[in-house]
Protein backbone atom coordinates (compact mmCIF):
# COMPACT_ATOMS: atom_id res chain seq x y z
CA UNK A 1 -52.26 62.52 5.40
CA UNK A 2 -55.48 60.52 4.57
CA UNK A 3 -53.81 57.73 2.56
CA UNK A 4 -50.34 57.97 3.94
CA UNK A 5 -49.06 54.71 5.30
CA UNK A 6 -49.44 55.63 8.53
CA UNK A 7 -53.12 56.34 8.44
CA UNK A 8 -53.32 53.02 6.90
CA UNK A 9 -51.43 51.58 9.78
CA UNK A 10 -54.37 53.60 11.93
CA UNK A 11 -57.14 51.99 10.09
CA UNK A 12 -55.65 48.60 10.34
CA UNK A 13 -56.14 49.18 14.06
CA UNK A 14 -59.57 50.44 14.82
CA UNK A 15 -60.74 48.15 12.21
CA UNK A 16 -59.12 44.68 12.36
CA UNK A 17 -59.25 42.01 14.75
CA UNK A 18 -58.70 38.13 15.52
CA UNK A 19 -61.56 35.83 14.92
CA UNK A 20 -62.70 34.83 18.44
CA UNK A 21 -61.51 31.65 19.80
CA UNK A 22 -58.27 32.09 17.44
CA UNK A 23 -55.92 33.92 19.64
CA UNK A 24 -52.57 33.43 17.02
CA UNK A 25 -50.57 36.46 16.32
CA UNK A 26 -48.98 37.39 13.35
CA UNK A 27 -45.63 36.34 12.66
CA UNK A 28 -42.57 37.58 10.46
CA UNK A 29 -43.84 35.47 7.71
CA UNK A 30 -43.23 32.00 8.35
CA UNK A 31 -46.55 31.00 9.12
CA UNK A 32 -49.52 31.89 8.30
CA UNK A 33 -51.74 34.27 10.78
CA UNK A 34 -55.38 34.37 12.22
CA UNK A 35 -58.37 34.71 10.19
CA UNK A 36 -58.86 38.62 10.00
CA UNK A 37 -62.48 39.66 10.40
CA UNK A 38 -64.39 43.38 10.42
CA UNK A 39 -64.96 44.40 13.96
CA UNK A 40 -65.84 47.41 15.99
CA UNK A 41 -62.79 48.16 18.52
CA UNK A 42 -64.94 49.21 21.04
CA UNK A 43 -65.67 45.06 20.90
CA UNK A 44 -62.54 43.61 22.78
CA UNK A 45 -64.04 40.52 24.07
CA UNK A 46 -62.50 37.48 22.74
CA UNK A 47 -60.61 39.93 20.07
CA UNK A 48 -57.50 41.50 19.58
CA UNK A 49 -57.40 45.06 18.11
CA UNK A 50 -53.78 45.22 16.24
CA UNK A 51 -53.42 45.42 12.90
CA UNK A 52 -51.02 42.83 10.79
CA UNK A 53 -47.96 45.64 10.58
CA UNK A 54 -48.62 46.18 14.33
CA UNK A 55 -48.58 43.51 16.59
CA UNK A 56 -46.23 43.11 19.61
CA UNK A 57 -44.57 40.36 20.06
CA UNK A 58 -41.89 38.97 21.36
CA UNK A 59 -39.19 41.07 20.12
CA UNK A 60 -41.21 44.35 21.06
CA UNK A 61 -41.42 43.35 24.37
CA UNK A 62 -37.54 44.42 24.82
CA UNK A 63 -39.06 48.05 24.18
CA UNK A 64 -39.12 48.61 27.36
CA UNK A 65 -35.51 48.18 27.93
CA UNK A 66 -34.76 51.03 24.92
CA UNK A 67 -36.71 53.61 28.04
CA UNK A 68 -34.66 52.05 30.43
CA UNK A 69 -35.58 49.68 33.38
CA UNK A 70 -39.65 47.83 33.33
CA UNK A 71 -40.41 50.95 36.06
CA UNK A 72 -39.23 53.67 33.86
CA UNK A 73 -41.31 51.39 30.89
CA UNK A 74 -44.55 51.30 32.74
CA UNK A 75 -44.23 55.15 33.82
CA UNK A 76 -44.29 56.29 30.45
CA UNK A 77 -47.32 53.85 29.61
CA UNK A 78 -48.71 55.89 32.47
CA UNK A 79 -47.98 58.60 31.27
CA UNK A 80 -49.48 57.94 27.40
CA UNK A 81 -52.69 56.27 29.26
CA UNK A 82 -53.30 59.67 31.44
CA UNK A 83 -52.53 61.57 27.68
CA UNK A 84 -55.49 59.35 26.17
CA UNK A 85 -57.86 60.61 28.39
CA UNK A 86 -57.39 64.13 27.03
CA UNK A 87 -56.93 63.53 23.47
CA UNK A 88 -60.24 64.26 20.70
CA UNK A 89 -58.17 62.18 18.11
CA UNK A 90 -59.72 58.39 17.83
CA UNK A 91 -56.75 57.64 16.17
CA UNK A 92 -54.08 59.57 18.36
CA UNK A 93 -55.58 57.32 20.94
CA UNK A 94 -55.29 54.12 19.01
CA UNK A 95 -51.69 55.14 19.20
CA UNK A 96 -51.05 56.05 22.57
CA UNK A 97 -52.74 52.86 23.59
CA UNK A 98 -50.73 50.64 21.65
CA UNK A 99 -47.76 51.86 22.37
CA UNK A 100 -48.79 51.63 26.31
CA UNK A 101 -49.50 47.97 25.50
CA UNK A 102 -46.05 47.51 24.39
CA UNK A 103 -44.37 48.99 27.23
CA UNK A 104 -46.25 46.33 29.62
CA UNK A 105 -45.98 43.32 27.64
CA UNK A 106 -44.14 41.93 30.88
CA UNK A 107 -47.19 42.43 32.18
CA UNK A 108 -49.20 39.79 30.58
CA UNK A 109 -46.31 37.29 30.21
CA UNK A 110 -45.66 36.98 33.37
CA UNK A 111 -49.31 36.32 34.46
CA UNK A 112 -49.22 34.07 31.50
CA UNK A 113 -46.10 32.45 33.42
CA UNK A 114 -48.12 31.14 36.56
CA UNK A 115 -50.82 28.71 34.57
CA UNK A 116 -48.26 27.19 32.68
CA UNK A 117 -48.26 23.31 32.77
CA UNK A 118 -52.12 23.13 33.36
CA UNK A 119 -52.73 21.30 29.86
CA UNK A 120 -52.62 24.44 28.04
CA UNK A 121 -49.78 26.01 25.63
CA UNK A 122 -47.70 28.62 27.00
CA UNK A 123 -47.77 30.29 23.65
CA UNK A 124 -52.17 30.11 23.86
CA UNK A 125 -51.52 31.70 27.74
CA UNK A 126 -49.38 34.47 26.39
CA UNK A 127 -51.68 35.65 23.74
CA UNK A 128 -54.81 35.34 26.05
CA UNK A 129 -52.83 37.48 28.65
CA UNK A 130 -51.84 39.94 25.40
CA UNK A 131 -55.46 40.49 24.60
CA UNK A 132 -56.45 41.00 28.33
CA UNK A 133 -53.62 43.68 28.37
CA UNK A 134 -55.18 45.62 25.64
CA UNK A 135 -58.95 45.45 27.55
CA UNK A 136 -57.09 46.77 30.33
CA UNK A 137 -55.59 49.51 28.47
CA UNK A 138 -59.11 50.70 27.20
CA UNK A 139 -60.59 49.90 30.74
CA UNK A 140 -57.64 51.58 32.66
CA UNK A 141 -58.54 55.41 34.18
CA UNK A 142 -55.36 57.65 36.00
CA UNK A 143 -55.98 57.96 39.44
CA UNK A 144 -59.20 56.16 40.17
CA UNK A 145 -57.37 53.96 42.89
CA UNK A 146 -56.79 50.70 42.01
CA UNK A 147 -54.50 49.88 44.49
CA UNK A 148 -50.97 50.51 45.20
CA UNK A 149 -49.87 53.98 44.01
CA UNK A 150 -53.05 53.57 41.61
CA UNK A 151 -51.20 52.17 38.68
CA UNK A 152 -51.86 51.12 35.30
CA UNK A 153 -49.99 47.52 36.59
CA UNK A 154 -52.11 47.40 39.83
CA UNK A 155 -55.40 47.30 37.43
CA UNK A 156 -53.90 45.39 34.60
CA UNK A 157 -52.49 42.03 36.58
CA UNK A 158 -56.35 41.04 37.84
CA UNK A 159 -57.68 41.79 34.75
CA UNK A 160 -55.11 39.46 32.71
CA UNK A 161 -55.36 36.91 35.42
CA UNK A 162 -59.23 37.24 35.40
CA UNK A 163 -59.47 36.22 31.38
CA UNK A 164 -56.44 33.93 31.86
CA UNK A 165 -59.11 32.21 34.32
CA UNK A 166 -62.26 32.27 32.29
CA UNK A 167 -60.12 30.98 29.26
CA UNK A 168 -59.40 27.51 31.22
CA UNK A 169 -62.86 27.45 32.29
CA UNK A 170 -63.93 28.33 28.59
CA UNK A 171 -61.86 26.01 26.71
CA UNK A 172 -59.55 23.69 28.74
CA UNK A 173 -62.36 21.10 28.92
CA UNK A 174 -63.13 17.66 26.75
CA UNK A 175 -66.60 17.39 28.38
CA UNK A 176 -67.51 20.57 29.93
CA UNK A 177 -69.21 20.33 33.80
CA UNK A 178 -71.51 22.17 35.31
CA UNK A 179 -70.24 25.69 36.27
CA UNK A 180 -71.10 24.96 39.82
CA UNK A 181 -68.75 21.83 39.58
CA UNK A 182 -65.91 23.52 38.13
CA UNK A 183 -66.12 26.19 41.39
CA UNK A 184 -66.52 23.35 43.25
CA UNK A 185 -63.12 21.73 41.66
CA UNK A 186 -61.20 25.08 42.65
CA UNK A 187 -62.10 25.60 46.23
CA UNK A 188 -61.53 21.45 46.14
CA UNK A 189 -57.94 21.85 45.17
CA UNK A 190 -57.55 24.63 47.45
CA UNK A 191 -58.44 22.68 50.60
CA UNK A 192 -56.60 19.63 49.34
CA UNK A 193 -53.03 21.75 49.26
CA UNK A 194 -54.16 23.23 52.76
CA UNK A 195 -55.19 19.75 54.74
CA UNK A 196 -51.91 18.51 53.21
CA UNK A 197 -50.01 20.81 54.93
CA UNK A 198 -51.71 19.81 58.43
CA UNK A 199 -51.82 16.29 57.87
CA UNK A 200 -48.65 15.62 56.09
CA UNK A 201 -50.54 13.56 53.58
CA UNK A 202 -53.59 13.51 50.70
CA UNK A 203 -56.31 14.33 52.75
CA UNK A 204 -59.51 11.46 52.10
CA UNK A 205 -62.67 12.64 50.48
CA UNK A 206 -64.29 12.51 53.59
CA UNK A 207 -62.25 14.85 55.45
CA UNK A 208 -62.73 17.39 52.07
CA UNK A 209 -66.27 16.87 52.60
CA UNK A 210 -65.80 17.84 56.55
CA UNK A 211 -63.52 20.84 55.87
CA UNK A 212 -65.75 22.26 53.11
CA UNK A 213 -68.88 21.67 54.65
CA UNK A 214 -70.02 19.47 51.39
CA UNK A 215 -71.61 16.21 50.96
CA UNK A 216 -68.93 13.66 49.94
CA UNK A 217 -71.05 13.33 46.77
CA UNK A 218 -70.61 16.52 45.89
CA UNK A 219 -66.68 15.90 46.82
CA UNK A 220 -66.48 12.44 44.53
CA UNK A 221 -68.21 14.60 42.22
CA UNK A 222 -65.67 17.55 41.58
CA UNK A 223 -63.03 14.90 41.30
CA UNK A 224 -64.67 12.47 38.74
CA UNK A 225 -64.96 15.48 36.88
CA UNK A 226 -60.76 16.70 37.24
CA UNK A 227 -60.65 13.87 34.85
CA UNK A 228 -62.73 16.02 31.97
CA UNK A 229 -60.26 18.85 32.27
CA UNK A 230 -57.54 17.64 30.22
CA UNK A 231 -57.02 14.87 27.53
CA UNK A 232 -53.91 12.93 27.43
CA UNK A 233 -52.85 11.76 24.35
CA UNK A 234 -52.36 7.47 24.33
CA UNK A 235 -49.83 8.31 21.74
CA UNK A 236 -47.43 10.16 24.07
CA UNK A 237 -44.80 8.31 25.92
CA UNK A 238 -44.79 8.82 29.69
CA UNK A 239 -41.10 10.32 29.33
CA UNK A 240 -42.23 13.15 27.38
CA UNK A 241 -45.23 13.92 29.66
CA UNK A 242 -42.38 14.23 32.90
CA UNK A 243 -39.86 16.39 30.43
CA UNK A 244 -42.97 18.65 29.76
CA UNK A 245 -44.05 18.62 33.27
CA UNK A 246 -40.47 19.64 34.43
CA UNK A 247 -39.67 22.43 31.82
CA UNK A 248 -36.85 24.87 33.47
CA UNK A 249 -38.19 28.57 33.37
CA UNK A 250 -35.04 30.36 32.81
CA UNK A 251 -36.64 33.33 34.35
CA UNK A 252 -36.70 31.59 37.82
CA UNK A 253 -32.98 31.82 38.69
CA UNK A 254 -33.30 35.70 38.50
CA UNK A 255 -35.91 35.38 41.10
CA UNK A 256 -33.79 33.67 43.61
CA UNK A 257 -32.81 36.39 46.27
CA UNK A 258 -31.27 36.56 49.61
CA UNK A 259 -33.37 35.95 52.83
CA UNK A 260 -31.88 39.11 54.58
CA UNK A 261 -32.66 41.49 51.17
CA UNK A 262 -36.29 40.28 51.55
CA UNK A 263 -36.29 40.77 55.10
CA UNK A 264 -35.72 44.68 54.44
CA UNK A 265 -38.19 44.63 51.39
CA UNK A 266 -40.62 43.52 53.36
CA UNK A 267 -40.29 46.33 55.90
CA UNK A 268 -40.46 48.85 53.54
CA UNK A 269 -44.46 47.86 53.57
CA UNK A 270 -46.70 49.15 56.18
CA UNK A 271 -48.29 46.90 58.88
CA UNK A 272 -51.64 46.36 56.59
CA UNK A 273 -49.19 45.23 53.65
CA UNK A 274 -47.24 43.15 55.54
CA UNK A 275 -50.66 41.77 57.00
CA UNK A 276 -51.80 40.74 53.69
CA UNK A 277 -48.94 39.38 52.88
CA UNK A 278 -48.85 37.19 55.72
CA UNK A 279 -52.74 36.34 55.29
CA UNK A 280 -52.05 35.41 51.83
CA UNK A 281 -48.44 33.56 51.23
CA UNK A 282 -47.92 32.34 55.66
CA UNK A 283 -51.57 31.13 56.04
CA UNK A 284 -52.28 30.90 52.53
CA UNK A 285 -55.97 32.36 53.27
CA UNK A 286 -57.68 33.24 49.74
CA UNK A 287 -58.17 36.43 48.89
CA UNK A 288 -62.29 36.31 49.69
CA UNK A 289 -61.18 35.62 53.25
CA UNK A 290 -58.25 38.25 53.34
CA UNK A 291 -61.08 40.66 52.24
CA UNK A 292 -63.35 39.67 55.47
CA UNK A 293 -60.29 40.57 57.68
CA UNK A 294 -59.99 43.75 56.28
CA UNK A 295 -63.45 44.78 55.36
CA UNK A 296 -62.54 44.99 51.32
CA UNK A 297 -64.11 43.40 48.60
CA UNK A 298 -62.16 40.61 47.16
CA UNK A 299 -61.45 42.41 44.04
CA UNK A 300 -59.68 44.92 46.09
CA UNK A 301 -57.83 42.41 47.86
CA UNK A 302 -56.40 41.83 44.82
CA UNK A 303 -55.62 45.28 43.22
CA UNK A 304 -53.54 45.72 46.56
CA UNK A 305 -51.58 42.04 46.01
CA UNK A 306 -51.24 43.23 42.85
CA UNK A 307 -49.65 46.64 44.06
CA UNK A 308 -47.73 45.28 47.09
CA UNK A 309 -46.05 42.65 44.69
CA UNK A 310 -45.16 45.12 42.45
CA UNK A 311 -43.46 47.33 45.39
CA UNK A 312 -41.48 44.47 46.74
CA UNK A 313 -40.47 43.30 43.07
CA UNK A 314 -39.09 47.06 42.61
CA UNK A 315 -37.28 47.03 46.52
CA UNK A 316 -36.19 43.82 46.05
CA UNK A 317 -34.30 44.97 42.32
CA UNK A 318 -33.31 48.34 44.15
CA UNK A 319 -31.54 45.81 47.42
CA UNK A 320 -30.20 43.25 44.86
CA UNK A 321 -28.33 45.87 42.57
């Protein structure tokens, strides 16, 4: 059993992993893959933990369709995750694991899905998300409570997001600002989408200033430094930048559903769902001020998005069929 290929297989995965900074899977071939460096697996920052033979990609995402729908998918990742808890073999584990990475691939991808066209590659977003699935996994306890029905999905989706986030802060920079700055240019860009919606047009820098509670330096500031956050190549005609700016996501027709369907989704959730839900997508409040209206941390705010989204993306498929 020692040097059968499936113990290799085992090794390859507690004992490989991506150079950090180079988050490139393998492929079938036709390109070359990531520098491969020792590393300890318990070290999954900025690392991926799959060996060559094992990596998911693409293509393995459609496991979950061989178990049947994505819930049926995710329950038996639930399912494996609750069996790691209870198993003595390190490598039985590296197993279960990976195979409950594969079953959630959807997971990270569509995470990966909302920061597209922000100046990085979709394919750099996916990989990112990939490697923030597999922390989750690791992180990920049954039954702790991390929202909705205390899923592996409601823990998972922050976490992904979360690294998605510090990767853009990380590394989608020419000059990098100050960290205060770069907080600064968030909540900016926040209030500028809000005060547009009052005032029907781009709100000045003074009335940012007013509505933040910031000097206007501080305002001139975070927008001087927008310019940092992405370079534009001189090379690159202004028709390609629209085309790029404007790519269809085939996956968006699928999402189109009738008004009445989501009527009745919706009241399938209970008053305080419903209330968050209005909080965060009617008065587009962020999720540090939903949590002062309900008395909940912000990171709790956003296990329960994460688990009300994933109830009304299940009714919704249920009312549609």
């Amino acid at each position: 059993m020692a040097n059968s290929p499936r113990a290799k297989s085992h090794r390859a995965v507690e004992r490989t992993a991506v150079a950090p900074g180079r988050f490139r899977w393998f492929s079938d071939g036709k390109r070359t893959g990531p520098t491969v460096v020792p590393c300890p697996i318990s070290n999954l920052r900025g690392c991926i933990v799959f060996g060559p033979s094992s990596i998911p990609t693409h293509d393995t995402a459609a496991a979950g369709a061989r178990h049947g729908s994505l819930d049926q998918a995710h329950e038996r990742a639930e399912a494996l995750l609750a069996e790691v808890e209870g198993c003595a073999d390190a490598l039985r584990r590296a197993e279960l694991r990976r195979e409950a990475v594969v079953l959630t691939l959807d997971l990270a991808d569509g995470v990966a899905r909302r920061f597209r066209g922000r100046g990085k590659d979709y394919e750099d977003l996916v990989q990112v998300g990939r490697v923030a699935l597999l922390k989750a996994a690791h992180g990920y306890r049954c039954g702790y409570g991390y929202g909705y029905g205390s899923s592996f999905a409601a823990y998972a989706v922050p976490t992904i997001a979360g690294e998605i986030k510090r990767h853009f802060r990380d590394h989608a920079w020419m000059v990098r600002p100050p960290r205060r700055m770069q907080e600064l240019r968030a909540e900016l860009i926040r209030e500028e989408d809000s005060l547009r919606q009052w005032l029907l047009r781009d709100p000045t820098q003074a009335e940012l200033a007013r509505s933040l509670g910031r000097p206007r330096s501080d305002v001139r500031d975070a927008h001087e430094c927008s310019r940092a956050y992405r370079a534009i190549s001189l090379d690159v005609s202004s028709d390609v930048g629209a085309h790029e700016l404007v790519t269809h996501d085939p996956g968006i027709d699928d999402l189109i559903v009738d008004r009445d369907v989501l009527v009745r989704a919706l009241e399938g959730l209970s008053d305080r769902e419903r209330l968050i839900v209005r909080l965060r997508f009617v008065e587009e409040r962020t999720q540090a001020e939903i949590g002062v209206v309900l008395g909940v941390s912000q990171m709790q705010v956003s296990r329960l998005l994460a688990g009300i989204l994933s109830k009304l993306r299940n009714d919704l498929l249920e009312l549609a069929a």
